[in-house]
Every structure is written in C-alpha cells, then in structure tokens.
PDB file of N, CA and C in Angstrom:
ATOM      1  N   UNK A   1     113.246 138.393  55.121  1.00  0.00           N
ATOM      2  CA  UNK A   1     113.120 137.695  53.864  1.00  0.00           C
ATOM      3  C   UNK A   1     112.456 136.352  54.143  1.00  0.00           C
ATOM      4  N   UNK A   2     111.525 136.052  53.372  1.00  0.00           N
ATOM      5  CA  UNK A   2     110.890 134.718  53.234  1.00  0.00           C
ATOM      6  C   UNK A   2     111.572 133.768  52.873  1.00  0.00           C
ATOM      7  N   UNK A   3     111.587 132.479  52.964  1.00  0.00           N
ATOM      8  CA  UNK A   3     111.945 131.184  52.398  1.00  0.00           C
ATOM      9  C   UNK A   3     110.862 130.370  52.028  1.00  0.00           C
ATOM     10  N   UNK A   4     110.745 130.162  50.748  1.00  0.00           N
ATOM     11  CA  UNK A   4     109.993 129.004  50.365  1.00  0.00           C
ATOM     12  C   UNK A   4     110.403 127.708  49.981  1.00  0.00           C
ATOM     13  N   UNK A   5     110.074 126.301  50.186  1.00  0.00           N
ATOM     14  CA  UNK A   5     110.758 125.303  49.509  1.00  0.00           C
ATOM     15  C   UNK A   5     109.646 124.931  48.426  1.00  0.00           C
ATOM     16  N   UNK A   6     110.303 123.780  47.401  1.00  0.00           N
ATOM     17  CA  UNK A   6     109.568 123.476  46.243  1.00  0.00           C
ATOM     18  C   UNK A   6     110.250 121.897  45.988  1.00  0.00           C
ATOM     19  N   UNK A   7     108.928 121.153  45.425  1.00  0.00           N
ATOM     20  CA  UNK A   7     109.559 119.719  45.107  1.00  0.00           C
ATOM     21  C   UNK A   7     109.475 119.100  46.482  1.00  0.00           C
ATOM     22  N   UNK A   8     109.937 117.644  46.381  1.00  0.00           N
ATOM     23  CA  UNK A   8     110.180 117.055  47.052  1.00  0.00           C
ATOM     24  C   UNK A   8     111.116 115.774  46.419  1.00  0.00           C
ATOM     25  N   UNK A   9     111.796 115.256  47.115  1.00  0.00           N
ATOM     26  CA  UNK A   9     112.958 114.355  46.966  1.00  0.00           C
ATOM     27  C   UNK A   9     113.553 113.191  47.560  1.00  0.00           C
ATOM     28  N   UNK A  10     113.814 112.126  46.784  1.00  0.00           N
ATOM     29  CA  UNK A  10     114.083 110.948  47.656  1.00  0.00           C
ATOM     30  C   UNK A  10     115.538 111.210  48.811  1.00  0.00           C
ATOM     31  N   UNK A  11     116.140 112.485  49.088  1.00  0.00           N
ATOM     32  CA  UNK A  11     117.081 112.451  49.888  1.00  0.00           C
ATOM     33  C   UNK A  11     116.500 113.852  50.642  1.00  0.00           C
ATOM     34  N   UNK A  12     117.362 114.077  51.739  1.00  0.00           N
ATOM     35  CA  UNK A  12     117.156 115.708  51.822  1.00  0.00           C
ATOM     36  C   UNK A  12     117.052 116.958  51.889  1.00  0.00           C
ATOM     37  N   UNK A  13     116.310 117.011  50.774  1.00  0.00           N
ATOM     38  CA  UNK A  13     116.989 118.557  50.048  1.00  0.00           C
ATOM     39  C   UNK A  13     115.596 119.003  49.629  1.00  0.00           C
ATOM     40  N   UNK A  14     116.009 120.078  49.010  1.00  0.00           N
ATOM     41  CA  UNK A  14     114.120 120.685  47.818  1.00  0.00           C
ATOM     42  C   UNK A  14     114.677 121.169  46.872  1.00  0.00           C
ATOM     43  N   UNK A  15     114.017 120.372  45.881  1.00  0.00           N
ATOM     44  CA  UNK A  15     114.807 121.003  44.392  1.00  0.00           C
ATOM     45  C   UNK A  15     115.242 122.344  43.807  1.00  0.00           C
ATOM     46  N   UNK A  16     114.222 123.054  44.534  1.00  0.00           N
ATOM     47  CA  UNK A  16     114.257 124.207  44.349  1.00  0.00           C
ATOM     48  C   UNK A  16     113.647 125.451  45.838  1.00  0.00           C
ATOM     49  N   UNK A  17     114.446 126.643  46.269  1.00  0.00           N
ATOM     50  CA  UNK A  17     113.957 127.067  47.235  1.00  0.00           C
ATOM     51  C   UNK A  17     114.464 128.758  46.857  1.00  0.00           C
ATOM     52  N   UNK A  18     113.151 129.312  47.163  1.00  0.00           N
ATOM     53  CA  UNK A  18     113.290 130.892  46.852  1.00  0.00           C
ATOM     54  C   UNK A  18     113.902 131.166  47.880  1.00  0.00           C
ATOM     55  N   UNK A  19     114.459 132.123  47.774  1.00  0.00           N
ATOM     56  CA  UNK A  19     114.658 133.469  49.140  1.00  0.00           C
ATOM     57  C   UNK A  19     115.119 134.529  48.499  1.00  0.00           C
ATOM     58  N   UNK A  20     113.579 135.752  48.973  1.00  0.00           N
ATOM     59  CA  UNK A  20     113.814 137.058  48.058  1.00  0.00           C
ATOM     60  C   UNK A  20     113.763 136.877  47.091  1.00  0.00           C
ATOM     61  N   UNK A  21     114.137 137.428  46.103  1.00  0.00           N
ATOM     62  CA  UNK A  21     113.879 137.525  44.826  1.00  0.00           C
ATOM     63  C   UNK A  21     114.878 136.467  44.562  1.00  0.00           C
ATOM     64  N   UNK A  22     115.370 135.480  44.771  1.00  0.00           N
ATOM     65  CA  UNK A  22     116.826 134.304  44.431  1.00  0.00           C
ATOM     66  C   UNK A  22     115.975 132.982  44.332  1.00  0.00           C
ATOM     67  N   UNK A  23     116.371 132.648  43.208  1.00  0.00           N
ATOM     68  CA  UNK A  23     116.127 130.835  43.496  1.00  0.00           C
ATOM     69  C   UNK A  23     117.008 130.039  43.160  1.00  0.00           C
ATOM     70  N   UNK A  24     117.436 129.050  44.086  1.00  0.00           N
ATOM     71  CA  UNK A  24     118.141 128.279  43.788  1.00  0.00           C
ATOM     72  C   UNK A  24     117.849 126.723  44.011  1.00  0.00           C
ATOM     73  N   UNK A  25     118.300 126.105  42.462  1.00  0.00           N
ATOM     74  CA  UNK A  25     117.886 124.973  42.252  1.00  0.00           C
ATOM     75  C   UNK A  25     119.262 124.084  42.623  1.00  0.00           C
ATOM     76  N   UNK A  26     118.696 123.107  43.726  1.00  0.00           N
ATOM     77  CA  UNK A  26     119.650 121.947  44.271  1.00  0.00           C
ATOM     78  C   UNK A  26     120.316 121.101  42.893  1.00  0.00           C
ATOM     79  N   UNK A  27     121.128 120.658  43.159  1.00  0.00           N
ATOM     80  CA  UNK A  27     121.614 119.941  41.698  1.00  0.00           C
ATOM     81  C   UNK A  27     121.308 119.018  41.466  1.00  0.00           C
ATOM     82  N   UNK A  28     121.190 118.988  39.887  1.00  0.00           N
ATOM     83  CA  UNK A  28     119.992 118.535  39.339  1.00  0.00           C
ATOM     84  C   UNK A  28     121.080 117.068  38.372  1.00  0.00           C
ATOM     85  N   UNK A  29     120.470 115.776  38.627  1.00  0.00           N
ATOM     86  CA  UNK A  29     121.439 114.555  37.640  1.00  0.00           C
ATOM     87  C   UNK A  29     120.303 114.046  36.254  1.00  0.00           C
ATOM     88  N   UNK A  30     120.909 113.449  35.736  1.00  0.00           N
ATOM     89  CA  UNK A  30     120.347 112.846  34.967  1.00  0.00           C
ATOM     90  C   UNK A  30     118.980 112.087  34.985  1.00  0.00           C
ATOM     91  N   UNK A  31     118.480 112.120  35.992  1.00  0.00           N
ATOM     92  CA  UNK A  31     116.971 110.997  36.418  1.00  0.00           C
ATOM     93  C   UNK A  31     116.197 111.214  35.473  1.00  0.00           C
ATOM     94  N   UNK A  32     115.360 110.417  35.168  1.00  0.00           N
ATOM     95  CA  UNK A  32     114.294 110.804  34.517  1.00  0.00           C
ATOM     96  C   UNK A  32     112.983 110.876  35.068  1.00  0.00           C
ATOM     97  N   UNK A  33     111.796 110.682  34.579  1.00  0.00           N
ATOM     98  CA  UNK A  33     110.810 111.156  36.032  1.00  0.00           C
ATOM     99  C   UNK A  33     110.343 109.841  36.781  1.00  0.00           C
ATOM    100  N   UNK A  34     111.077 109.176  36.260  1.00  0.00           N
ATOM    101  CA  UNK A  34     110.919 107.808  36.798  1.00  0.00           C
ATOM    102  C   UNK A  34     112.190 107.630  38.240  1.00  0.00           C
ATOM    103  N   UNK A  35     112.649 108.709  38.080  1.00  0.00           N
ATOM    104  CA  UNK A  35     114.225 108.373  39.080  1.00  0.00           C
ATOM    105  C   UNK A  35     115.390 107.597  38.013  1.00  0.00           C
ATOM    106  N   UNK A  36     114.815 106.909  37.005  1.00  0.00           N
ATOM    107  CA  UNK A  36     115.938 106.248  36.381  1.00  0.00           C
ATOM    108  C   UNK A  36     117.098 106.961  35.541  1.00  0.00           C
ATOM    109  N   UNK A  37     118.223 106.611  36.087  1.00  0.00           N
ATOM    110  CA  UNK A  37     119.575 107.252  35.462  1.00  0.00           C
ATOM    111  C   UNK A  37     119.033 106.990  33.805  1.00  0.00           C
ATOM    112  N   UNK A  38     118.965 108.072  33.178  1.00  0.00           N
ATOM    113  CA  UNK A  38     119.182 108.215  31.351  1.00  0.00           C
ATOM    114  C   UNK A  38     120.672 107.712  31.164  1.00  0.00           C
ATOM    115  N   UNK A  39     120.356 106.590  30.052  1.00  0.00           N
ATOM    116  CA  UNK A  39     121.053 105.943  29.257  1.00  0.00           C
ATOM    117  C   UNK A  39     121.450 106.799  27.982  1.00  0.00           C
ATOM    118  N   UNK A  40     123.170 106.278  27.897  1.00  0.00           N
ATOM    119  CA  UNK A  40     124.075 107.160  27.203  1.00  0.00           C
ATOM    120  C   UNK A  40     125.012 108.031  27.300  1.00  0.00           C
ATOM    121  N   UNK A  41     125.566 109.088  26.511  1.00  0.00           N
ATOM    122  CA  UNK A  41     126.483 109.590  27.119  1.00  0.00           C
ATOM    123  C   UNK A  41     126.422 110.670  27.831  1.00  0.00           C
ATOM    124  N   UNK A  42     127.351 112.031  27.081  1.00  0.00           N
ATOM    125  CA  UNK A  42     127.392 112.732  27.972  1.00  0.00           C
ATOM    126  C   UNK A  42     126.302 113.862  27.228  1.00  0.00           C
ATOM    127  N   UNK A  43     126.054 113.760  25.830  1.00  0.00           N
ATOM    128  CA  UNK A  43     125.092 114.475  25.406  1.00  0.00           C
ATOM    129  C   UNK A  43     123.789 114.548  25.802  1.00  0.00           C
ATOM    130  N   UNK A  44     123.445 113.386  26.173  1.00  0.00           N
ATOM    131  CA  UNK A  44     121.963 112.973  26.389  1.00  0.00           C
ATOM    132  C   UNK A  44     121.792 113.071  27.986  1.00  0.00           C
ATOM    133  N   UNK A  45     122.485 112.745  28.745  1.00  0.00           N
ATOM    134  CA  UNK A  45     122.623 113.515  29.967  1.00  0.00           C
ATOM    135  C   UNK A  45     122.927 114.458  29.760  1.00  0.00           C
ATOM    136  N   UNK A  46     123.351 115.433  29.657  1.00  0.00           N
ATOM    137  CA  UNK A  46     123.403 116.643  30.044  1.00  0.00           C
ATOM    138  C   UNK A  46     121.856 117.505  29.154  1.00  0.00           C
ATOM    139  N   UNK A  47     120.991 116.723  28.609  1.00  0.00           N
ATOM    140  CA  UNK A  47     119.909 117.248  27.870  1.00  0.00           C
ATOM    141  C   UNK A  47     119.277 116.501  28.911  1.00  0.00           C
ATOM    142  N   UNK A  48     118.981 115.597  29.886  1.00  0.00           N
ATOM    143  CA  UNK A  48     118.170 115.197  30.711  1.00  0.00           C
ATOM    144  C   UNK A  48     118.372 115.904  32.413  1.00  0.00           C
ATOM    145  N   UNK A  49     119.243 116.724  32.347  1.00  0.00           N
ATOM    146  CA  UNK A  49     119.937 117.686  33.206  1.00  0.00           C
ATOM    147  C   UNK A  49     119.334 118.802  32.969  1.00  0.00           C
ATOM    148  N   UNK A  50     119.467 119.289  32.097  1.00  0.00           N
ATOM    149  CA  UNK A  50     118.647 120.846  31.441  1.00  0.00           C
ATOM    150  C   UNK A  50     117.408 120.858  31.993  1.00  0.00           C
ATOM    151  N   UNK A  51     116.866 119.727  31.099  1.00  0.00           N
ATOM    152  CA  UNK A  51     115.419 119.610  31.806  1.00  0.00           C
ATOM    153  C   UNK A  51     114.748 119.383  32.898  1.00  0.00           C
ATOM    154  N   UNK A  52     115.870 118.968  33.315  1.00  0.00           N
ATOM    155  CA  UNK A  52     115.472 118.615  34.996  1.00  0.00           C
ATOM    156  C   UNK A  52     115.213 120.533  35.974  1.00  0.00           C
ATOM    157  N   UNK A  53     116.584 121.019  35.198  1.00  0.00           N
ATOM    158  CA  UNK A  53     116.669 122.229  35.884  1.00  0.00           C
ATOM    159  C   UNK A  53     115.855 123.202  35.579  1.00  0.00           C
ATOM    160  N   UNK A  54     115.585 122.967  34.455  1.00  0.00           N
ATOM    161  CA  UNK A  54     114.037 124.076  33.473  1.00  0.00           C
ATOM    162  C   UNK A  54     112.957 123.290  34.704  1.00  0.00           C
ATOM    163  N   UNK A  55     112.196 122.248  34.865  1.00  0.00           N
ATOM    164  CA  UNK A  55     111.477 121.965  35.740  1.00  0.00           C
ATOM    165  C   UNK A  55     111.658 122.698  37.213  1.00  0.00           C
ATOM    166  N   UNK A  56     112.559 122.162  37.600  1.00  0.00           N
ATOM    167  CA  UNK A  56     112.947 122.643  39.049  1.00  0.00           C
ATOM    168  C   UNK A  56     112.813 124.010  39.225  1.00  0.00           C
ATOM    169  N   UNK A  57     112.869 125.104  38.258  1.00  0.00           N
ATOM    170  CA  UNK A  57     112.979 126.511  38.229  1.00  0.00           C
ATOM    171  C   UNK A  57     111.322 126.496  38.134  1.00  0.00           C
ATOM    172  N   UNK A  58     110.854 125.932  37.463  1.00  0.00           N
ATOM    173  CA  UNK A  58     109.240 126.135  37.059  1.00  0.00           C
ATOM    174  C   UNK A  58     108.423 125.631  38.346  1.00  0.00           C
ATOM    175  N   UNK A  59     109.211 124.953  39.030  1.00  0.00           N
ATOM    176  CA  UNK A  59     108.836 124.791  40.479  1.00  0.00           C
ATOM    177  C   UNK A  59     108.396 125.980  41.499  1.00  0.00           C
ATOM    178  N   UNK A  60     109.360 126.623  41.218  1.00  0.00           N
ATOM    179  CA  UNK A  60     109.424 128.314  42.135  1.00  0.00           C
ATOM    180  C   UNK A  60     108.453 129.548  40.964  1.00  0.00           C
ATOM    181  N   UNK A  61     108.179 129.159  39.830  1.00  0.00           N
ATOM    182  CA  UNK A  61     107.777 130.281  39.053  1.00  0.00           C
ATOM    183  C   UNK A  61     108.983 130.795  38.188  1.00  0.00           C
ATOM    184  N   UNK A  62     109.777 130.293  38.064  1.00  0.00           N
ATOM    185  CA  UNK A  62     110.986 130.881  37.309  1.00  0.00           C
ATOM    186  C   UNK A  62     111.336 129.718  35.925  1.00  0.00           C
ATOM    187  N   UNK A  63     112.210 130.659  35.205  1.00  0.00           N
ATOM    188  CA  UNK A  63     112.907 130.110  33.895  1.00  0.00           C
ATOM    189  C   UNK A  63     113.945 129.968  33.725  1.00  0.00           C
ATOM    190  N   UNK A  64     114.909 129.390  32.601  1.00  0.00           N
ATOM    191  CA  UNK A  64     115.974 129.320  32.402  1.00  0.00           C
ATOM    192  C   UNK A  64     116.604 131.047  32.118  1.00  0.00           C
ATOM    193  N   UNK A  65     115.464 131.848  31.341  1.00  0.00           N
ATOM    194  CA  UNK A  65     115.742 133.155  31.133  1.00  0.00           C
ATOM    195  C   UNK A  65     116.635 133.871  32.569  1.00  0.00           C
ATOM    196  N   UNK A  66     116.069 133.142  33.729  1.00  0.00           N
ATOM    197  CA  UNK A  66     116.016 133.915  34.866  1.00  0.00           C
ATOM    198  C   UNK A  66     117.741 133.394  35.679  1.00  0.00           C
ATOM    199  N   UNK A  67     118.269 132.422  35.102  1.00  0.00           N
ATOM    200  CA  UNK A  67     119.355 131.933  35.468  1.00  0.00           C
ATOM    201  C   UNK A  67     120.352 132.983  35.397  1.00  0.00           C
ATOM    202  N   UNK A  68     120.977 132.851  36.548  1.00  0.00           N
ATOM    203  CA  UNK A  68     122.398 134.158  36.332  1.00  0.00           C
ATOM    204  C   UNK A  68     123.736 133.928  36.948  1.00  0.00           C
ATOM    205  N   UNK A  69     123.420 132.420  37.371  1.00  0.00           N
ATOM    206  CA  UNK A  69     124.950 131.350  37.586  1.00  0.00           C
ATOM    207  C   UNK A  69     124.302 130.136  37.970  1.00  0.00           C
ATOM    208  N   UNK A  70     125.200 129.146  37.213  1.00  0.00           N
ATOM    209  CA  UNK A  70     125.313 127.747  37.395  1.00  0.00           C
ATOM    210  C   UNK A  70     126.974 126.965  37.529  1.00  0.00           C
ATOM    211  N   UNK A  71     126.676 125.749  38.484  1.00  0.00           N
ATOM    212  CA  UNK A  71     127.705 125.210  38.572  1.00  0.00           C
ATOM    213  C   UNK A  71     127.502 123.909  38.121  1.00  0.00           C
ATOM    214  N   UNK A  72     128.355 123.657  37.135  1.00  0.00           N
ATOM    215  CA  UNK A  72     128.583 122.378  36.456  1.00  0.00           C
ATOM    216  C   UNK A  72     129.560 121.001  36.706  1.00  0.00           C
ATOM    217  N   UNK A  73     129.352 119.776  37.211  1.00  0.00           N
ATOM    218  CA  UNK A  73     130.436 118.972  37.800  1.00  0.00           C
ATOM    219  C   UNK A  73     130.294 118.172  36.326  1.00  0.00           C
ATOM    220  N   UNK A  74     131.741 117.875  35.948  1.00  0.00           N
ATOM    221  CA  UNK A  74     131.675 116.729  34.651  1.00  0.00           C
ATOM    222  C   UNK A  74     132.530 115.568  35.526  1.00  0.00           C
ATOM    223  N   UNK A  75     132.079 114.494  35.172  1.00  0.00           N
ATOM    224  CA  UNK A  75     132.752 113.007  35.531  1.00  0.00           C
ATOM    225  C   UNK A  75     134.106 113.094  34.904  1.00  0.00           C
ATOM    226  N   UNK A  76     133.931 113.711  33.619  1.00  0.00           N
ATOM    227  CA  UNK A  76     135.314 113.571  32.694  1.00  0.00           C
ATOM    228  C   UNK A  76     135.168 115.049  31.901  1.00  0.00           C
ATOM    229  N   UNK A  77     136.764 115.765  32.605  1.00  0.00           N
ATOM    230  CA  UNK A  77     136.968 116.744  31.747  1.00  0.00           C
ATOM    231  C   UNK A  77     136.970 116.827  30.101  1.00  0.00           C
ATOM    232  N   UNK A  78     137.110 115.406  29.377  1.00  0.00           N
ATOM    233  CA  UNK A  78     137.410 115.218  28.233  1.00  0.00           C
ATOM    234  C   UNK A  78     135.600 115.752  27.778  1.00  0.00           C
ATOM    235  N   UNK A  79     134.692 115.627  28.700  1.00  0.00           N
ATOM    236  CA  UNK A  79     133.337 115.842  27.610  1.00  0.00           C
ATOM    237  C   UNK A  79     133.080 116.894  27.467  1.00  0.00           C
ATOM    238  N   UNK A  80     133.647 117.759  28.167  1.00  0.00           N
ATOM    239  CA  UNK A  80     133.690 119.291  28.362  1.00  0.00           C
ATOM    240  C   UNK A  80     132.992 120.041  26.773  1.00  0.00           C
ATOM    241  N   UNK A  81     133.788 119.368  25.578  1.00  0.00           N
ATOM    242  CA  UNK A  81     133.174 120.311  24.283  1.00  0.00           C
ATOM    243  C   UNK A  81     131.507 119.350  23.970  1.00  0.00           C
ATOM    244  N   UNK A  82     131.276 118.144  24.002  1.00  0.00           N
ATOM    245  CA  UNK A  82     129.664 117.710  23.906  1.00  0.00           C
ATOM    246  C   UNK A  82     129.035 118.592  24.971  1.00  0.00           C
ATOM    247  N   UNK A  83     129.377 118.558  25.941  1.00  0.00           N
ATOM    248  CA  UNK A  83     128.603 119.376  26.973  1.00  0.00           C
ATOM    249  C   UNK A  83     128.214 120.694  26.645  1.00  0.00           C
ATOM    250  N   UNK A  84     129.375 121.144  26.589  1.00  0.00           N
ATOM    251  CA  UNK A  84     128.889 122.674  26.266  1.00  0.00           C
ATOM    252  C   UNK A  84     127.797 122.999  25.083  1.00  0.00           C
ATOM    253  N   UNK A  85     128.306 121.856  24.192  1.00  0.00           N
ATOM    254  CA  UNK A  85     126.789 122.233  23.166  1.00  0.00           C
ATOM    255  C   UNK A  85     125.818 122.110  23.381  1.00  0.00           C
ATOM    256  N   UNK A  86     125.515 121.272  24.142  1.00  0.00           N
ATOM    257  CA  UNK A  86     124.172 120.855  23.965  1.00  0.00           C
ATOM    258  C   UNK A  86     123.772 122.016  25.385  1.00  0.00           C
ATOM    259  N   UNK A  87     124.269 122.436  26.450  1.00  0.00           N
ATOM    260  CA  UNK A  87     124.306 123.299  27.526  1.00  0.00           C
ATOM    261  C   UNK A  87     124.298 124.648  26.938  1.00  0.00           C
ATOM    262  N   UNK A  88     124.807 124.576  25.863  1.00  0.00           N
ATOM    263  CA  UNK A  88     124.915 126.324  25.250  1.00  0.00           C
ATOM    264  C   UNK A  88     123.605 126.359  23.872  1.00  0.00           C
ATOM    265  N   UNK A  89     122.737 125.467  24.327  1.00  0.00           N
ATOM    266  CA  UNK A  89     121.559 125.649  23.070  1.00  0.00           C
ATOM    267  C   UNK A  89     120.502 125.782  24.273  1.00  0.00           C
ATOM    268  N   UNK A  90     120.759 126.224  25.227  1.00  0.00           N
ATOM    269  CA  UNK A  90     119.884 125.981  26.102  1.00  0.00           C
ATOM    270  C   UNK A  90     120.011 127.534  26.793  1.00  0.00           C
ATOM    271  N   UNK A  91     120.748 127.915  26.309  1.00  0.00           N
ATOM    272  CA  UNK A  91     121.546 129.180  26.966  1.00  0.00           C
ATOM    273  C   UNK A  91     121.956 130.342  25.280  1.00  0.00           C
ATOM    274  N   UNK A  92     120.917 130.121  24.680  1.00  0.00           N
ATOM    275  CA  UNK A  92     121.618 130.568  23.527  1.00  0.00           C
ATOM    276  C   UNK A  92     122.105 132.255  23.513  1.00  0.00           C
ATOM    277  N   UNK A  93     121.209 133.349  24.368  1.00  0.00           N
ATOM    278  CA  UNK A  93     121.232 134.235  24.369  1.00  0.00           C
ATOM    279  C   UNK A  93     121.178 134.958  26.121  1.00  0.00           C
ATOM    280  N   UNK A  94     122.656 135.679  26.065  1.00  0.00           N
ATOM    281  CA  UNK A  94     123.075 136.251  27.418  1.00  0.00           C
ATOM    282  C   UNK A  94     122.933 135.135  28.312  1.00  0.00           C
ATOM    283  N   UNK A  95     124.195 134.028  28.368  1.00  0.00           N
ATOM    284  CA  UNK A  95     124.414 133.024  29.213  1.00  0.00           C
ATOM    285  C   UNK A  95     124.435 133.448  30.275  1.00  0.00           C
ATOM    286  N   UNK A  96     124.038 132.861  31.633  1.00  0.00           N
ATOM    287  CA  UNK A  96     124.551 133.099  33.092  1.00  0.00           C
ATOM    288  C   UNK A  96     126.066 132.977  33.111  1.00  0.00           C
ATOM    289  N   UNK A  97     126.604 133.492  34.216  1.00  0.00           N
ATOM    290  CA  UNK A  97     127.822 133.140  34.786  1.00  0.00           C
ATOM    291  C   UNK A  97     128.225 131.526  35.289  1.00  0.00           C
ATOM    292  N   UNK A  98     128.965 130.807  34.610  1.00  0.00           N
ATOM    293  CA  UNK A  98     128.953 129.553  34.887  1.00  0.00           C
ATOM    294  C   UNK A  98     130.638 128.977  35.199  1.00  0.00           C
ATOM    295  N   UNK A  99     130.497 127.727  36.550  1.00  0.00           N
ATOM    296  CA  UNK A  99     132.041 127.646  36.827  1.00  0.00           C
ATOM    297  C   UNK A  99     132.050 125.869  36.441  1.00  0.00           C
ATOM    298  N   UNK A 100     132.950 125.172  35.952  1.00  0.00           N
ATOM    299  CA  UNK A 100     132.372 124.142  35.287  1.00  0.00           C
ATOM    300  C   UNK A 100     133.854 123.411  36.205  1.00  0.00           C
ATOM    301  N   UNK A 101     133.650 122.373  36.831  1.00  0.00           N
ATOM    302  CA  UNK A 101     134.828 121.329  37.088  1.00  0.00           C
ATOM    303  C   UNK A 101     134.863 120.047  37.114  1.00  0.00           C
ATOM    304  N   UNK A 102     135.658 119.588  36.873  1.00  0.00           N
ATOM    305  CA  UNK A 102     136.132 117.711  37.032  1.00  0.00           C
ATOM    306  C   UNK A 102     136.036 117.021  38.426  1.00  0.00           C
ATOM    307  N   UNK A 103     134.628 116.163  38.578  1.00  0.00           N
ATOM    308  CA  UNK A 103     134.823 115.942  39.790  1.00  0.00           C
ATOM    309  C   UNK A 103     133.541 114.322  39.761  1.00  0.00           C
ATOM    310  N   UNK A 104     134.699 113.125  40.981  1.00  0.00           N
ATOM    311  CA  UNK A 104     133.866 112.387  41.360  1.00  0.00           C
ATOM    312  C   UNK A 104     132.300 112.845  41.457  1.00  0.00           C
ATOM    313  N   UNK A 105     131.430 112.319  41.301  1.00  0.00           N
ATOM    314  CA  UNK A 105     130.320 112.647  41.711  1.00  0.00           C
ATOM    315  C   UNK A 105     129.485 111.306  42.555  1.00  0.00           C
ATOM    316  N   UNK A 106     128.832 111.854  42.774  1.00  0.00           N
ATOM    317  CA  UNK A 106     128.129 110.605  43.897  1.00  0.00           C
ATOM    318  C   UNK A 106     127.336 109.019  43.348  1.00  0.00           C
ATOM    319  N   UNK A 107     126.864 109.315  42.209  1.00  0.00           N
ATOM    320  CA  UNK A 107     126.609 108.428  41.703  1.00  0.00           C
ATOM    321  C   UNK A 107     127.072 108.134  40.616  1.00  0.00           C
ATOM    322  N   UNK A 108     127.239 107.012  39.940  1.00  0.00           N
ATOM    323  CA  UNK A 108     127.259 106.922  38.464  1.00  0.00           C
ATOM    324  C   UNK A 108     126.763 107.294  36.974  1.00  0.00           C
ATOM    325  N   UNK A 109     127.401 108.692  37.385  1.00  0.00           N
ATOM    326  CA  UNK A 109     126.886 109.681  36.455  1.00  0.00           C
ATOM    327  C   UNK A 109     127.368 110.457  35.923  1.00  0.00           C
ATOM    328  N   UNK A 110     127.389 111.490  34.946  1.00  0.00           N
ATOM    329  CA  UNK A 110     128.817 112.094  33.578  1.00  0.00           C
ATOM    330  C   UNK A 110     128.351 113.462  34.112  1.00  0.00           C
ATOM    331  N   UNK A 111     127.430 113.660  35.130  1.00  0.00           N
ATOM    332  CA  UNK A 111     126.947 115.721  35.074  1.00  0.00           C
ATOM    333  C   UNK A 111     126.140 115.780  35.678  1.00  0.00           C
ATOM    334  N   UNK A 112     125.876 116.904  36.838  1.00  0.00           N
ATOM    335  CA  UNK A 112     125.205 117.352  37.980  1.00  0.00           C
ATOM    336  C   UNK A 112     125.342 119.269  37.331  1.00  0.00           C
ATOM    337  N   UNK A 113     124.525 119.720  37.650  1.00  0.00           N
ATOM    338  CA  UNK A 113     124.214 120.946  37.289  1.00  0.00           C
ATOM    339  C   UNK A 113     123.190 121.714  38.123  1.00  0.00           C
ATOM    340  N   UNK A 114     123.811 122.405  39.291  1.00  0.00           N
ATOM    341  CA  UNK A 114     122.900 123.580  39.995  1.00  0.00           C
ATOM    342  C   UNK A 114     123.094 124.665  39.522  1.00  0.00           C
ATOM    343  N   UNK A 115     121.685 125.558  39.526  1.00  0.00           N
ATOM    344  CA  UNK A 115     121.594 126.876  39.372  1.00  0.00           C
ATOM    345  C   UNK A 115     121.048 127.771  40.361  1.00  0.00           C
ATOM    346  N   UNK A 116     121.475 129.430  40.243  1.00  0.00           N
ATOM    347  CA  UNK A 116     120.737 130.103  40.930  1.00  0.00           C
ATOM    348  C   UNK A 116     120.072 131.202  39.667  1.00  0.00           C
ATOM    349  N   UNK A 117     118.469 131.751  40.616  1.00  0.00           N
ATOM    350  CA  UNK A 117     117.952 132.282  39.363  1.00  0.00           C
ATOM    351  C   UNK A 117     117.202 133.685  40.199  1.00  0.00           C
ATOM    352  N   UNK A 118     117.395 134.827  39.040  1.00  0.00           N
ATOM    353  CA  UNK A 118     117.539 136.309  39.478  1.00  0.00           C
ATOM    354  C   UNK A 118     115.821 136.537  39.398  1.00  0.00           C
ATOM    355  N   UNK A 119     114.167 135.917  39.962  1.00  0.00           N
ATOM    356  CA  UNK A 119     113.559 135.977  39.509  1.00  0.00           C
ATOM    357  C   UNK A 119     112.471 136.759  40.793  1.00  0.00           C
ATOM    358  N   UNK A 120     112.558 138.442  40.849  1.00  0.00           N
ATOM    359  CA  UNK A 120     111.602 139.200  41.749  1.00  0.00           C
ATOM    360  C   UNK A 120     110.360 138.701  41.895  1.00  0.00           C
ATOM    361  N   UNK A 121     110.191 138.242  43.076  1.00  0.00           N
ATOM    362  CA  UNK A 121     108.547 137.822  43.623  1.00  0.00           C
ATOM    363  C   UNK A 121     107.488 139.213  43.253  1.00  0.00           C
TER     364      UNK A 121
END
C-alpha cells in the first residue's frame, strides 16, 4: 500500500494523508487561512472546523460525502446541542460514524475535529 501526504503545517503533521483507498484528515481547529483562531463561539467555530476539514479532504481528492468516521473534542460538554447543528448541516444525509468527547484541548479553543474518509484511488 502507498502513502501519500498532503498540506503542509506549522507543526508536524500533514493535514491530510491517503493510504489505500483511506484518508485521514489530522485534526482540524478553528484557524482561519490566516492561522488566526476565529472569533466567537462554539457555532462559528465549529463552521470554521468543517471547512477546514472539507479543505483538508480536497487535499487528497476526497469529500465530506466520502467521510465514514470522525472524532470530535468539545472544550465544553454544555455546547454539545450548537455543535451538533451546525456539524449535522454539514452531514445532512447518511452521517459518518462519529465519537464526540469533553476534553482539554491544546490551545484555546471550543473544537478540534478529525476525520477518516472511505475514498478508492
């Protein structure tokens, strides 16, 4: 099986890296393409998250269509129902498998979101 990487990143990782027909996108924060943390809450991050991860997939040739699990870290279990909306308009039809938990995260930030994606070379 091949490995490809994709992206590049101020730490080190690759946003995104095939193997076989699998891609998986490193987790993805709020930045914008500037690197700057998006201002606000947890709605608007987690819509600057999406997009990050729709990019990162479009990195390898793949889509959100192609997603078939993601893992979700929230800063605060309490945002859990904003999140999901704006995360489930993004996912409107045959969601991936997704495991969602409460957890410090590394920077000062409400949501980190990796995926893996089912997309045959």
């Amino acid at each position: 099986m091949t490995k490809q990487t994709f992206g590049k990143a101020h730490v080190p990782l690759s946003p995104a890296v095939r193997a076989g027909d699998f891609v998986f996108i490193s987790g993805q924060v709020p930045a914008d393409a500037n690197g700057s943390i998006v201002v606000g809450g947890i709605a608007e991050q987690t819509k600057q998250v999406m997009e990050n991860v729709k990019a990162a997939l479009a990195l390898a040739g793949a889509e959100l269509s192609d997603v078939v699990k993601t893992t979700v870290w929230l800063e605060d279990a309490r945002d859990f129902g904003a999140f999901n909306k704006v995360y489930g308009s993004y996912f409107e039809n045959d969601p991936p498998a997704r495991t969602t938990v409460e957890s410090r995260l590394m920077v000062d930030i409400k949501i980190e979101v990796e995926a893996v994606a089912y997309k045959p070379a």
